[in-house]
Protein backbone atom coordinates (compact mmCIF):
# COMPACT_ATOMS: atom_id res chain seq x y z
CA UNK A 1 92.42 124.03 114.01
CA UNK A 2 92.43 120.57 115.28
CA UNK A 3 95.65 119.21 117.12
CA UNK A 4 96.80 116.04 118.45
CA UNK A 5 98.44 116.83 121.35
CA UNK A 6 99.23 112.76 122.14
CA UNK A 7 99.19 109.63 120.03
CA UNK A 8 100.11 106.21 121.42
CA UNK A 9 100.01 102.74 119.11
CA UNK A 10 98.14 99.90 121.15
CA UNK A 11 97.71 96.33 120.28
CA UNK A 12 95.55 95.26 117.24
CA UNK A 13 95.67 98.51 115.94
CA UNK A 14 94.18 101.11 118.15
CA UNK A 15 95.66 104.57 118.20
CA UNK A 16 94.95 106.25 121.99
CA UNK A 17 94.98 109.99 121.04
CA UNK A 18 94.73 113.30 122.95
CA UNK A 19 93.39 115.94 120.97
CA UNK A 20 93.70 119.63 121.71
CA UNK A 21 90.62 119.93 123.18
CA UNK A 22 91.32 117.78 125.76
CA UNK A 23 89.36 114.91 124.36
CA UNK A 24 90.74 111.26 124.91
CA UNK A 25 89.42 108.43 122.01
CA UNK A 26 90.70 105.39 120.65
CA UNK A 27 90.61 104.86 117.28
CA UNK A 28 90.44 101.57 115.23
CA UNK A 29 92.41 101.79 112.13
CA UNK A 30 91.86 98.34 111.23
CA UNK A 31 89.03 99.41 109.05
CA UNK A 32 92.09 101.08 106.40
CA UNK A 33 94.69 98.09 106.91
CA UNK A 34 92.34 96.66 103.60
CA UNK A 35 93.40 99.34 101.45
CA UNK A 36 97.00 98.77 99.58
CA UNK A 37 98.58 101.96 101.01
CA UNK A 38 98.12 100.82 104.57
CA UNK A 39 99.24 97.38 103.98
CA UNK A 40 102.43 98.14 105.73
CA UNK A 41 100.89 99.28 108.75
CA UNK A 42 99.54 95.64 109.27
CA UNK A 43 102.73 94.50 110.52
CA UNK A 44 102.29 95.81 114.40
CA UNK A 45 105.96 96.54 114.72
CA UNK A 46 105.70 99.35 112.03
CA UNK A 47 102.12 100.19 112.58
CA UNK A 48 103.55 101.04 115.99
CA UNK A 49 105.98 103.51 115.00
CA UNK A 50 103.41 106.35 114.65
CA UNK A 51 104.93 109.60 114.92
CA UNK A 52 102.70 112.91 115.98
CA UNK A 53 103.11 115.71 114.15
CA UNK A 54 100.47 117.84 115.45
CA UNK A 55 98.45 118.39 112.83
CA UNK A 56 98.86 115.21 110.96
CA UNK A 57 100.27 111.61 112.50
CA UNK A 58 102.95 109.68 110.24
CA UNK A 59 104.62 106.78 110.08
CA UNK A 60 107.79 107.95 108.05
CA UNK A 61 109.47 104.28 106.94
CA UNK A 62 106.69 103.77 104.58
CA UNK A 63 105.52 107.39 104.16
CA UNK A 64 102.29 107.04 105.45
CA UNK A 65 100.53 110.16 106.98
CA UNK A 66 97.30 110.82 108.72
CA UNK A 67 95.41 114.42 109.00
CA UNK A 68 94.33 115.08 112.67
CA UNK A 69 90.90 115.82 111.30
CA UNK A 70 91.10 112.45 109.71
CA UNK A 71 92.03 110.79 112.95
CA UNK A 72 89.39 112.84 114.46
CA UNK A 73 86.27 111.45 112.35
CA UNK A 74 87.66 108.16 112.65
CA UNK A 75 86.87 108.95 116.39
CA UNK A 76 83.27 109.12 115.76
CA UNK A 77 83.06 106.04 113.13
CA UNK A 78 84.59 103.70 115.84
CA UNK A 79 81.82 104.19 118.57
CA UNK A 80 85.05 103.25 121.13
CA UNK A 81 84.68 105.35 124.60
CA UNK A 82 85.54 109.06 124.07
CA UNK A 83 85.80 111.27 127.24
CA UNK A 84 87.27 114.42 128.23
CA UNK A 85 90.19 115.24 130.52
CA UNK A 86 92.11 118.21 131.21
């Protein structure tokens, strides 16, 4: 099962995320910020209130969640540098 082990909000909407096999992406949510549920997340203050949860990331003011799976094909749509670390 895939796991976020860390998830950090940058600027302009980039999520920097750890996943449980030790690979590091970022990941441009900007792509969602069209779609009315994610309108809230295009203020930065509460876009930057992420929350990890493991298996899913949240952002519980506007009840908002994200599967880690989700997160992680995001990963592959956004072409951003992915490595690995330990």
């Amino acid at each position: 099962m895939r796991k976020l082990k860390k998830v950090t909000a940058l600027d302009n909407y980039i999520l920097d995320c750890k996943f449980n096999d030790g690979t590091l992406s970022k990941i441009d949510l900007s792509p969602l910020l069209k779609f009315d549920a994610f309108f809230p997340l295009q203020d930065q203050r509460t876009f930057k209130k992420v929350v990890n949860r493991s298996i899913f990331i949240e952002w519980p003011d506007v009840k908002l969640d994200l599967s880690a799976d989700t997160v992680w094909h995001m990963r592959k749509e956004t072409k951003l540098t992915n490595t690995k670390a330990n």
